[in-house]
N, C-alpha and C. Protein backbone atom coordinates (compact mmCIF):
# COMPACT_ATOMS: atom_id res chain seq x y z
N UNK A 1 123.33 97.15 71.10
CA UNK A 1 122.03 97.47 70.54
C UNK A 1 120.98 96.50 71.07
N UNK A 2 121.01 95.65 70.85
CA UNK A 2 120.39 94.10 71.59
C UNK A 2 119.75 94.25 73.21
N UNK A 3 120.95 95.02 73.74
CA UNK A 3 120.68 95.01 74.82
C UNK A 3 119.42 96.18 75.09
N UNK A 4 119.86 97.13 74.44
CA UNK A 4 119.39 98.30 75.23
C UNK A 4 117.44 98.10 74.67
N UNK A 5 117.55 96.81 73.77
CA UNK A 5 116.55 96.44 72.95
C UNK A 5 115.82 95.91 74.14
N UNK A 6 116.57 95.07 74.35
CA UNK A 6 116.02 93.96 76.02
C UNK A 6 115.25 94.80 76.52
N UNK A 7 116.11 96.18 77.23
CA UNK A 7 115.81 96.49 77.91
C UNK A 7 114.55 97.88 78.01
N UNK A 8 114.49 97.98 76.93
CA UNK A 8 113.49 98.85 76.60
C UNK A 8 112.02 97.37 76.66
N UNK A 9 112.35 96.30 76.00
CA UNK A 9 111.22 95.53 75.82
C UNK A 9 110.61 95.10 77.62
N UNK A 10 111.66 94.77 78.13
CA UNK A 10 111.32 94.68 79.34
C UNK A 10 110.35 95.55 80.25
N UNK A 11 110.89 97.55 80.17
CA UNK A 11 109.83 98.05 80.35
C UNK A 11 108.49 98.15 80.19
N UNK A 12 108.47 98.00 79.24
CA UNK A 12 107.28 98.02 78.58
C UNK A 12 106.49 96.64 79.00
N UNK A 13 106.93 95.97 79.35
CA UNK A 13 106.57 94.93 79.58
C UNK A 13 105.97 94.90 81.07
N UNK A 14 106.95 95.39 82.16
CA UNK A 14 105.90 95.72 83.67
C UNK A 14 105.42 96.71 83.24
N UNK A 15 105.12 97.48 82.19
CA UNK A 15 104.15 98.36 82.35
C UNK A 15 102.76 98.26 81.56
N UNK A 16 103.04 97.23 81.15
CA UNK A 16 101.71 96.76 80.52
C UNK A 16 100.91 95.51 81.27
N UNK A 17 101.72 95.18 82.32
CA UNK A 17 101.01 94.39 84.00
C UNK A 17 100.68 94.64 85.27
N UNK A 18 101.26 96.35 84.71
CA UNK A 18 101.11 96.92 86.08
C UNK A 18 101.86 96.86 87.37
N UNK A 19 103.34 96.26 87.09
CA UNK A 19 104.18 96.92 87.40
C UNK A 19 105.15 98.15 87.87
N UNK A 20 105.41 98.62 88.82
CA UNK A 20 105.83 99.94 89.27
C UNK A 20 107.45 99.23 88.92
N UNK A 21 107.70 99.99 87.70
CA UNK A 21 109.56 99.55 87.08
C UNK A 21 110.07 101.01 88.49
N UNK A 22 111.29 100.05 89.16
CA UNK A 22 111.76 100.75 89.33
C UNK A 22 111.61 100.61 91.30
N UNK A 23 110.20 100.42 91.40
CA UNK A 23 109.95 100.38 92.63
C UNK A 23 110.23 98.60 93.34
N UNK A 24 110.78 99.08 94.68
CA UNK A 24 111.10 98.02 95.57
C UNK A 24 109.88 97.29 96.33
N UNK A 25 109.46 96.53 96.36
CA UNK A 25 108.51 95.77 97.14
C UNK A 25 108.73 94.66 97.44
N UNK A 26 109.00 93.81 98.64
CA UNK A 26 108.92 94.78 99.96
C UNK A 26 109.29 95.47 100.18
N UNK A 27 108.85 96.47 101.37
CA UNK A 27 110.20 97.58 101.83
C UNK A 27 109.38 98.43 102.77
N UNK A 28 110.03 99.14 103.33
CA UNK A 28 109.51 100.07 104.15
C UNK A 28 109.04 100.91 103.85
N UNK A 29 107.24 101.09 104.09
CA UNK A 29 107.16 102.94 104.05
C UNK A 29 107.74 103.93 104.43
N UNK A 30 108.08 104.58 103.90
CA UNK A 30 108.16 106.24 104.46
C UNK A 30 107.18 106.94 104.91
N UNK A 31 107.73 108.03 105.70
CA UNK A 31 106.33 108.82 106.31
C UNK A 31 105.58 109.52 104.66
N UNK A 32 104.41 109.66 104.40
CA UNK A 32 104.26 110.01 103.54
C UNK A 32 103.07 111.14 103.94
N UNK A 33 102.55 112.06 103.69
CA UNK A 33 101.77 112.87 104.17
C UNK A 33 100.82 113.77 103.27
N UNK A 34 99.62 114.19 103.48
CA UNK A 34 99.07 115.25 101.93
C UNK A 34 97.57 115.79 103.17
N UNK A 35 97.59 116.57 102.45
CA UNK A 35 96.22 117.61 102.97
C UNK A 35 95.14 117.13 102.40
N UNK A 36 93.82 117.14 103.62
CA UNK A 36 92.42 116.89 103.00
C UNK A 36 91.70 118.28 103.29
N UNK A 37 90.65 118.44 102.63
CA UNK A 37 89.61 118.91 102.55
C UNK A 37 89.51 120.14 103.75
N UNK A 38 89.79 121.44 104.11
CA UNK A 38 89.96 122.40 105.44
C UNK A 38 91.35 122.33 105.79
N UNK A 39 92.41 121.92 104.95
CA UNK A 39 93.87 121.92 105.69
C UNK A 39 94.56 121.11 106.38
N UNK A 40 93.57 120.58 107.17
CA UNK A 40 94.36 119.51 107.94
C UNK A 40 95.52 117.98 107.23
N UNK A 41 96.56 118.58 107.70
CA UNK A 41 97.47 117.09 107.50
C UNK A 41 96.94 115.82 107.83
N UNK A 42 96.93 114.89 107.17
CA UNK A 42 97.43 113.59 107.22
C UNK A 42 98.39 112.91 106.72
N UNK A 43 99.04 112.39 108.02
CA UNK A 43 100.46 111.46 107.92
C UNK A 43 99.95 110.15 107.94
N UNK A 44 101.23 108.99 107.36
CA UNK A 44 100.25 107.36 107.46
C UNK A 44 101.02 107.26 108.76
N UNK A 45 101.87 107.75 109.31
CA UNK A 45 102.33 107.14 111.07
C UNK A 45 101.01 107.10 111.75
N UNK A 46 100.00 107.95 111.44
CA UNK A 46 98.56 107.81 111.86
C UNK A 46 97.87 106.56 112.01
N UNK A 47 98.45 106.03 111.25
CA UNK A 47 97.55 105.08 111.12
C UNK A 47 98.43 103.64 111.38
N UNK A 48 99.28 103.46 112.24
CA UNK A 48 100.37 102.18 112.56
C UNK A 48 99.44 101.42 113.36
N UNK A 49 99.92 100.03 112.44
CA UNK A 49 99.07 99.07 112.92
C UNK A 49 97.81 98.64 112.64
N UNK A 50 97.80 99.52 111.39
CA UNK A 50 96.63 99.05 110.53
C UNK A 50 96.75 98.55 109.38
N UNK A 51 96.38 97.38 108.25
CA UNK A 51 96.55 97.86 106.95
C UNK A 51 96.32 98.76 106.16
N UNK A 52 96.67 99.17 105.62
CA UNK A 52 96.26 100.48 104.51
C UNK A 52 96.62 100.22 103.41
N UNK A 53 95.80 100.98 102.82
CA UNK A 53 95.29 100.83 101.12
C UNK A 53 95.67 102.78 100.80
N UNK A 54 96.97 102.67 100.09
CA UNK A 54 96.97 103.90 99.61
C UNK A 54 96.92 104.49 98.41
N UNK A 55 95.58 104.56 98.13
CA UNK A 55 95.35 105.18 96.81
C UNK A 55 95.83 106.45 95.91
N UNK A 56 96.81 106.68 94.62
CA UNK A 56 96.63 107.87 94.28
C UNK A 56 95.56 108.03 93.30
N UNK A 57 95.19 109.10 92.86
CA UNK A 57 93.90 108.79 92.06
C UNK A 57 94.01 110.65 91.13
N UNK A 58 93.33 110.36 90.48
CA UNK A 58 93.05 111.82 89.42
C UNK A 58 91.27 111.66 89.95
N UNK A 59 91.02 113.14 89.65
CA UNK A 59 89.89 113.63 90.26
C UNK A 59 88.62 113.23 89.04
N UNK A 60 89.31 112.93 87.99
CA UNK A 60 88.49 113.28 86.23
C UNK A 60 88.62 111.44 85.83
N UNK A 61 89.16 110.91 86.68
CA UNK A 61 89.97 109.34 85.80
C UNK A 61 88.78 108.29 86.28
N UNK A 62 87.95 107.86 85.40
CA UNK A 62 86.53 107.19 85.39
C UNK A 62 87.09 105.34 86.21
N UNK A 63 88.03 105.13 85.86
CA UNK A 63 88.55 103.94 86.99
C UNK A 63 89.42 104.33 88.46
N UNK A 64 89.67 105.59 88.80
CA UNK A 64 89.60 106.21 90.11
C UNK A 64 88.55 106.40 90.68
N UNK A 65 87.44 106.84 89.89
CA UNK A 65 86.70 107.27 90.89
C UNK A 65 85.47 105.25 91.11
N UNK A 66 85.49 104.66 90.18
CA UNK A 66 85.33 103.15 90.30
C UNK A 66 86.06 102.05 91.17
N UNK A 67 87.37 102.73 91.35
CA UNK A 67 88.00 102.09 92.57
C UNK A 67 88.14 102.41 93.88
N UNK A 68 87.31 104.10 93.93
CA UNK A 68 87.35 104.72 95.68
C UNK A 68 85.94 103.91 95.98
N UNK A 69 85.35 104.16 94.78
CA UNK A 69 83.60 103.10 94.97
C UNK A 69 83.96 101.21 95.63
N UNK A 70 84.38 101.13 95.39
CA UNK A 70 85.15 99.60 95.56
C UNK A 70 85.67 99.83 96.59
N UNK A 71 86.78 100.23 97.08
CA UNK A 71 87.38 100.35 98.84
C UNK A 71 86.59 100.98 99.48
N UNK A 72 85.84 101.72 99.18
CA UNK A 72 84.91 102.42 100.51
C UNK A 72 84.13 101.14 100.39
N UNK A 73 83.00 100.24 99.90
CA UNK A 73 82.64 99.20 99.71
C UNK A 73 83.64 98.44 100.91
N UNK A 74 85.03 97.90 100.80
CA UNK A 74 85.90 97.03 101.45
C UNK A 74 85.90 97.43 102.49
N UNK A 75 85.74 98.86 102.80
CA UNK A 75 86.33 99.83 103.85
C UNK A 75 85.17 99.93 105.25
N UNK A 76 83.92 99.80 105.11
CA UNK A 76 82.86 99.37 105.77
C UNK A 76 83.15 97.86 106.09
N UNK A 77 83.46 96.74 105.27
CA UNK A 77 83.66 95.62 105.76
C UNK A 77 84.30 95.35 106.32
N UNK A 78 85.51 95.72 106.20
CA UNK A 78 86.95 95.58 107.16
C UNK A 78 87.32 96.33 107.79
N UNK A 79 86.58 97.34 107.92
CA UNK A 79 87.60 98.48 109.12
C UNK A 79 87.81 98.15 109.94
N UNK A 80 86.94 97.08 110.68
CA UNK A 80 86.67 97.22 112.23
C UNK A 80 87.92 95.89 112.26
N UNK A 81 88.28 95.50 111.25
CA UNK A 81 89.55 94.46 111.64
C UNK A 81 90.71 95.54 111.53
N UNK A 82 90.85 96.40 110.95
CA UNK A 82 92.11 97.24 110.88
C UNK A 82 92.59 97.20 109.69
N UNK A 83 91.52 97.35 108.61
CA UNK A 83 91.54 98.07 107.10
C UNK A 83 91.55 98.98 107.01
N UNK A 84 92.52 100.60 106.62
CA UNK A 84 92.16 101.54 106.62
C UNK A 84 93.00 102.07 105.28
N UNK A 85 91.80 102.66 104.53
CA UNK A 85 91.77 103.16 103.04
C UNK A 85 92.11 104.86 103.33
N UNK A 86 92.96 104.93 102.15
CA UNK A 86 93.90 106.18 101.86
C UNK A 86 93.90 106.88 100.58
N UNK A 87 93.60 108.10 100.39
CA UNK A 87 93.35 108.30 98.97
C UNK A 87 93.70 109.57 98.99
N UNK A 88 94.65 110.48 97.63
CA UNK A 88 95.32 111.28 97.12
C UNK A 88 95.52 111.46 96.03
N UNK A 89 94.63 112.86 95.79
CA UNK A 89 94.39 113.23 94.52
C UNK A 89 95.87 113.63 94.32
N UNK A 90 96.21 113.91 93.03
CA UNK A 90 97.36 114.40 92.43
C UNK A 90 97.41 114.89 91.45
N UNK A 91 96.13 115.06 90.29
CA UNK A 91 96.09 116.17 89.05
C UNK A 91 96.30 117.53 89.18
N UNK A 92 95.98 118.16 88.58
CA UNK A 92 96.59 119.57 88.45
C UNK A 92 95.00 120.07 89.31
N UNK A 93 95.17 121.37 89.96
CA UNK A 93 93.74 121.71 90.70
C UNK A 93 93.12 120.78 91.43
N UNK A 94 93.77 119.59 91.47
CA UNK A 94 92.76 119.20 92.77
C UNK A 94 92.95 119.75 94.25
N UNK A 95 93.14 120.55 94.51
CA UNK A 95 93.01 121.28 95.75
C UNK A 95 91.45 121.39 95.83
N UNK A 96 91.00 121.97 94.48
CA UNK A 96 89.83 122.52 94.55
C UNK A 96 88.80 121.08 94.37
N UNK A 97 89.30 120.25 93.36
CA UNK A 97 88.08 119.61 92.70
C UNK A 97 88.00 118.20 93.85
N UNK A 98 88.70 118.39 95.08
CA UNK A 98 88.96 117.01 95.56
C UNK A 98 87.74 116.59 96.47
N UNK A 99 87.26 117.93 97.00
CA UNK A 99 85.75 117.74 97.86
C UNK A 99 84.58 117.55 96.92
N UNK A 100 84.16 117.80 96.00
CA UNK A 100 83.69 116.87 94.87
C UNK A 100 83.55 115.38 94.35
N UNK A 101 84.91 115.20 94.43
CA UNK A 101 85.53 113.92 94.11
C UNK A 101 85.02 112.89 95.29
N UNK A 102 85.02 113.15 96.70
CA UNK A 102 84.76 112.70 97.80
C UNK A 102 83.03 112.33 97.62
N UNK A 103 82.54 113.58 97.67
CA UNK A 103 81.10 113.22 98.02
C UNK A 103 80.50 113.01 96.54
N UNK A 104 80.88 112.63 95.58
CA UNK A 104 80.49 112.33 94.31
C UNK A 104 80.89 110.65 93.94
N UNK A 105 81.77 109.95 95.05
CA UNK A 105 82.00 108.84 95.23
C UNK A 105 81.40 108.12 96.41
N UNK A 106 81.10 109.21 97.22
CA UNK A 106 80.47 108.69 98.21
C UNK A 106 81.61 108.18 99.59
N UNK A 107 82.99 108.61 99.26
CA UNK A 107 83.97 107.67 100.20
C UNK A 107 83.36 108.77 101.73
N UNK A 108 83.92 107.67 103.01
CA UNK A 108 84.01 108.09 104.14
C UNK A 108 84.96 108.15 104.60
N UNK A 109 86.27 107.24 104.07
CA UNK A 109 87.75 107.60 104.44
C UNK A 109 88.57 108.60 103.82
N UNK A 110 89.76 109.37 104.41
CA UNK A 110 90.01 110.33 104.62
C UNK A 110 91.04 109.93 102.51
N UNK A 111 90.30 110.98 102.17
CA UNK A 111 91.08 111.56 100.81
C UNK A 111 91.44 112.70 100.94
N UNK A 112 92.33 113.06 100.41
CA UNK A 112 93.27 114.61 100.16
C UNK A 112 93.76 114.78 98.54
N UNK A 113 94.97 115.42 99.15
CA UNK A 113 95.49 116.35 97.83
C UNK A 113 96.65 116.22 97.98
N UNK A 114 98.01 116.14 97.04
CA UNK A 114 98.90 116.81 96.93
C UNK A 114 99.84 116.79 95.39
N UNK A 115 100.73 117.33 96.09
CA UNK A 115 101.63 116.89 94.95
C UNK A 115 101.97 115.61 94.11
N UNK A 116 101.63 115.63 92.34
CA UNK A 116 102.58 114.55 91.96
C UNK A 116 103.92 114.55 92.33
N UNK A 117 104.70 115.19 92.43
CA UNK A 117 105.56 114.89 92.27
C UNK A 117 106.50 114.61 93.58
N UNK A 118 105.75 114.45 95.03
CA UNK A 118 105.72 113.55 95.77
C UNK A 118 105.32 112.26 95.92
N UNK A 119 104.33 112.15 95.09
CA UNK A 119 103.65 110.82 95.11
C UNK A 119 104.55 110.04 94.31
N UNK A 120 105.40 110.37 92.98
CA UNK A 120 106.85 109.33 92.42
C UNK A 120 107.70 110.07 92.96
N UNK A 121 107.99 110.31 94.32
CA UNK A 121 109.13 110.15 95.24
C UNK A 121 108.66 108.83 96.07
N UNK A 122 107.42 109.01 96.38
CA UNK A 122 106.76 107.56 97.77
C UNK A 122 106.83 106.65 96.71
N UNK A 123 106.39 106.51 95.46
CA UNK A 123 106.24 105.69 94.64
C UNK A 123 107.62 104.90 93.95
N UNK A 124 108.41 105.72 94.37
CA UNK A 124 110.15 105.53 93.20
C UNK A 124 109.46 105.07 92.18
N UNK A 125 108.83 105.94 91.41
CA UNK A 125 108.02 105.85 90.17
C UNK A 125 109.69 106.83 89.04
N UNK A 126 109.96 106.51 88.15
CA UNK A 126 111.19 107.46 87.83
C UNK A 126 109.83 108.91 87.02
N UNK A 127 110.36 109.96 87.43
CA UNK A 127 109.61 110.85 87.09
C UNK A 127 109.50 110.83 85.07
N UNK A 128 110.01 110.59 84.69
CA UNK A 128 110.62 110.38 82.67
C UNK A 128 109.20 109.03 82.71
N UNK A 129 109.38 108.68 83.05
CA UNK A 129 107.55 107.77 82.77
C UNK A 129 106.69 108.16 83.43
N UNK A 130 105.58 107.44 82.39
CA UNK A 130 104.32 108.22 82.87
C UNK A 130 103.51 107.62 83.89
N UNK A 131 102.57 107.83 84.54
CA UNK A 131 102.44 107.03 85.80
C UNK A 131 101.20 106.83 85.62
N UNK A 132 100.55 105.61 85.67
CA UNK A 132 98.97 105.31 84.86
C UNK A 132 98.08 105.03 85.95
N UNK A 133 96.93 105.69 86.34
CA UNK A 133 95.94 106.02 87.65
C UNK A 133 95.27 104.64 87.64
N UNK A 134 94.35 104.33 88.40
CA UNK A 134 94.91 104.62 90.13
C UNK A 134 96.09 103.83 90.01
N UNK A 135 97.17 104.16 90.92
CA UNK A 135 98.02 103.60 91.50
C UNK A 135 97.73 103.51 92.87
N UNK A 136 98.12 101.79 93.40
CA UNK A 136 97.67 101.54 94.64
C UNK A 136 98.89 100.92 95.01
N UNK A 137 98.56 101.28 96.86
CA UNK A 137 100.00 100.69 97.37
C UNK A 137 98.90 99.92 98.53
N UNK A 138 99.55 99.16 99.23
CA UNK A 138 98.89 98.06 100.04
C UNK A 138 100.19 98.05 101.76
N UNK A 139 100.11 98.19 102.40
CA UNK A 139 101.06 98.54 103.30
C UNK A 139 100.89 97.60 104.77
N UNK A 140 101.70 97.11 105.49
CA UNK A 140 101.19 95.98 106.23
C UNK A 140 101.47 96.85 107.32
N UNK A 141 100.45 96.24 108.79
CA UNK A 141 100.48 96.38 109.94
C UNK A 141 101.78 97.23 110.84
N UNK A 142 103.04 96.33 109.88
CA UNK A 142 104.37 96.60 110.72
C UNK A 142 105.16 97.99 109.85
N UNK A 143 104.61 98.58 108.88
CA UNK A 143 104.71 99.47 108.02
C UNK A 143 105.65 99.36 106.87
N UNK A 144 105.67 98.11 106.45
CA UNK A 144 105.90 97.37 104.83
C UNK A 144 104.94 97.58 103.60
N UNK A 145 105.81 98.40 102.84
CA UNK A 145 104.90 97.99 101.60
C UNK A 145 104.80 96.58 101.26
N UNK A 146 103.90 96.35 101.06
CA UNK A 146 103.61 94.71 100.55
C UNK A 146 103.55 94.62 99.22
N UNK A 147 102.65 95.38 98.52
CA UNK A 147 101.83 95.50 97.05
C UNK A 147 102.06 97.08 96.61
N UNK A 148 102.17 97.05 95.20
CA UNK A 148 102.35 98.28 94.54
C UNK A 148 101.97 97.60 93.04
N UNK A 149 100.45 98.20 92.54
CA UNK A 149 100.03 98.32 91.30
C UNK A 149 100.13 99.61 90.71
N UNK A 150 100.20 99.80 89.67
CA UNK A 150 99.83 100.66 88.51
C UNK A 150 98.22 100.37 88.00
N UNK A 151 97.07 101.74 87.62
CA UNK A 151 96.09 101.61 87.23
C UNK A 151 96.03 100.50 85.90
N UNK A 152 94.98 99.94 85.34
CA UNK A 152 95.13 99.07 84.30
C UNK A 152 93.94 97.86 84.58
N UNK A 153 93.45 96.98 83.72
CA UNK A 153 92.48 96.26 84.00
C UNK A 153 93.14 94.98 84.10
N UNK A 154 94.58 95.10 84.01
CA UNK A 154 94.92 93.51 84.01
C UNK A 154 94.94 93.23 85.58
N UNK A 155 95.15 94.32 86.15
CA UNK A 155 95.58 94.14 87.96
C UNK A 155 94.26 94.24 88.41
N UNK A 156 93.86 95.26 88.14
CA UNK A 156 92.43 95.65 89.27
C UNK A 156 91.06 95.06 88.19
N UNK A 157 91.21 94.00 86.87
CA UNK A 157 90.18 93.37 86.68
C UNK A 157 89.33 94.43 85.62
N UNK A 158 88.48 93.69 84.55
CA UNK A 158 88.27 94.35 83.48
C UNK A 158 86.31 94.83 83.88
N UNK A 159 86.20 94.15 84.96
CA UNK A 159 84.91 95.38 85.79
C UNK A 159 84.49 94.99 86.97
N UNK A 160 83.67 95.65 88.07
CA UNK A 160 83.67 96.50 89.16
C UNK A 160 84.17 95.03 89.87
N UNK A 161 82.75 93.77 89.27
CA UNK A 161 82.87 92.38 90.33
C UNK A 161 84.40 92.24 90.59
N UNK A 162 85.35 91.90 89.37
CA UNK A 162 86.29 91.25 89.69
C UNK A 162 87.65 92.19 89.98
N UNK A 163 87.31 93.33 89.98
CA UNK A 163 88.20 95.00 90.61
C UNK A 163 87.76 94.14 92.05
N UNK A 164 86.82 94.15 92.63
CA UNK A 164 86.32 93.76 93.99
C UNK A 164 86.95 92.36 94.45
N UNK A 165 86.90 91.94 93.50
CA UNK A 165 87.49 90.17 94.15
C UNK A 165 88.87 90.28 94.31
N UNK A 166 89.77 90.85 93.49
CA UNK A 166 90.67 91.03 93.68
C UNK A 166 91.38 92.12 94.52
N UNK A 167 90.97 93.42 94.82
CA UNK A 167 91.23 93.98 96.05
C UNK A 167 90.66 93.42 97.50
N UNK A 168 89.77 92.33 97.29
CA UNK A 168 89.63 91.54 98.85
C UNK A 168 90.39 90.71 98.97
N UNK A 169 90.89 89.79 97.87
CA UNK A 169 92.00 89.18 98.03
C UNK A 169 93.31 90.00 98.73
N UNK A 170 93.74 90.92 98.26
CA UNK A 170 94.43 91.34 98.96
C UNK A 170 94.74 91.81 100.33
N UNK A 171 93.43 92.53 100.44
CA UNK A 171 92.92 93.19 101.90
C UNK A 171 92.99 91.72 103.10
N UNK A 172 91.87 90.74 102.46
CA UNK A 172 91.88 89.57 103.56
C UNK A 172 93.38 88.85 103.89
N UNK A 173 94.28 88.77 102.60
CA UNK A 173 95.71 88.16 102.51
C UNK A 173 96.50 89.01 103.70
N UNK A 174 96.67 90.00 103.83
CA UNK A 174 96.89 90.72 104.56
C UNK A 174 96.53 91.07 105.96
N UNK A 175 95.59 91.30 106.08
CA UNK A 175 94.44 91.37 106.98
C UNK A 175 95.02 90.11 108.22
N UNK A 176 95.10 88.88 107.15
CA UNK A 176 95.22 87.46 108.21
C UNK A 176 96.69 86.78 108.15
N UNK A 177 97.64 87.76 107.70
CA UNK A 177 99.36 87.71 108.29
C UNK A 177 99.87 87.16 109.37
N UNK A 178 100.37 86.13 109.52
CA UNK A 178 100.82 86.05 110.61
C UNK A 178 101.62 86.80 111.71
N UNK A 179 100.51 86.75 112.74
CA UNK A 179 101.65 87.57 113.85
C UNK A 179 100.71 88.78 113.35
N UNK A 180 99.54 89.16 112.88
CA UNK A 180 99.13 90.47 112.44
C UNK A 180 97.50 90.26 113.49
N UNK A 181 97.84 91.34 114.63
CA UNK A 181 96.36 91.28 115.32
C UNK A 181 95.47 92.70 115.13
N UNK A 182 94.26 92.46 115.20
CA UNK A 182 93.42 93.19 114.41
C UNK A 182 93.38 94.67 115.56
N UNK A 183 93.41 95.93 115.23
CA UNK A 183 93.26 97.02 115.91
C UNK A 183 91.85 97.15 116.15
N UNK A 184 91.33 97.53 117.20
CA UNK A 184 90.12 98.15 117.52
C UNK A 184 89.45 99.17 117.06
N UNK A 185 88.18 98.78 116.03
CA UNK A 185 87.96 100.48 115.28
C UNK A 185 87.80 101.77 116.53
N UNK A 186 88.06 102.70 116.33
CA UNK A 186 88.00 103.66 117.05
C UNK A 186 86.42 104.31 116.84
N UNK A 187 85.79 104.61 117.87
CA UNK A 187 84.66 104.90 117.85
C UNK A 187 84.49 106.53 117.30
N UNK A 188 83.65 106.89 116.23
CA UNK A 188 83.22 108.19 115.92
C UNK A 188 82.75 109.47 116.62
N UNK A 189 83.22 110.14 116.95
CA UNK A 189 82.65 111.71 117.82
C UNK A 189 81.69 111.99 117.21
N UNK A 190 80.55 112.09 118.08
CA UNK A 190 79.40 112.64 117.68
C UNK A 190 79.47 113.92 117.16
């Protein structure tokens, strides 16, 4: 009894720090992939050799759409070192509501759509819990997860300033890895 006491207290416990119970960090990404806006796929093999910031997010969740405001913010500062921000809706209908979501945040990096219930497969989120927005993953150059939060104000900070101080902490921690050299932003098609 004791135990199973532990161990229930324990849950509850990374999940009230924002903890992903269950998930491995470090470790390797997987290919992970979701549709934006006209169909087109995006895979993160796309993006090797960059850091990335992979956001899941709900289209309706008032600290999702406060944290795409915040990395697009990061995402102008650091791109050109090889910051590149990732974002995936996953509520019910966001197929539809996700081009909204985009230009109602203002982001310029590539957001999509897909399935939850891919996102706690990438996540080894156990599907029997509930999974609290945004969830962010942080992924290094050599294609390591590094970082895996759960939404919550204890991780991403109880408003926008210190949501911001603390996702640059991460981004720059990363960013300046050893043995990690910066990719060349790729120039925009007119």
């Amino acid at each position: 009894m004791m135990r199973g006491l532990a161990a229930i207290c324990m849950a509850l416990t990374m999940l009230n720090v924002g903890v992903m119970p269950g998930a491995t960090v470090p470790r390797p990404s997987p290919e992970y992939g979701f549709e934006v806006t006209g169909g087109k796929q995006v895979l993160l093999s796309q993006f090797k050799g960059k850091v990335v910031l992979l956001g899941f997010y709900l289209t309706t969740c008032p600290h999702c759409k406060d944290t795409v405001k915040v990395v697009e913010k990061l995402y102008k500062e650091f791109g050109a070192q090889g910051f590149q921000p990732l974002g995936v809706c996953v509520n019910d209908m966001s197929k539809m509501l996700t081009a909204d979501f985009i230009r109602e945040q203002g982001a310029t990096f590539p957001i999509g759509y897909g399935p939850r219930d891919m996102a706690y497969g990438y996540l080894q989120h156990p599907t029997m819990l509930q999974l609290y927005f945004p969830t962010i993953v942080l992924i290094d150059r050599k294609g390591t997860i590094i970082a895996q939060y759960m939404g919550g104000d204890l991780i991403f900070g109880k408003d926008l300033a210190e949501r911001e101080k603390n996702f640059r902490k991460l981004i720059e921690d990363a960013l300046k890895k050893p043995g990690a050299t910066a990719t060349p932003a790729k120039k925009k098609a007119s």
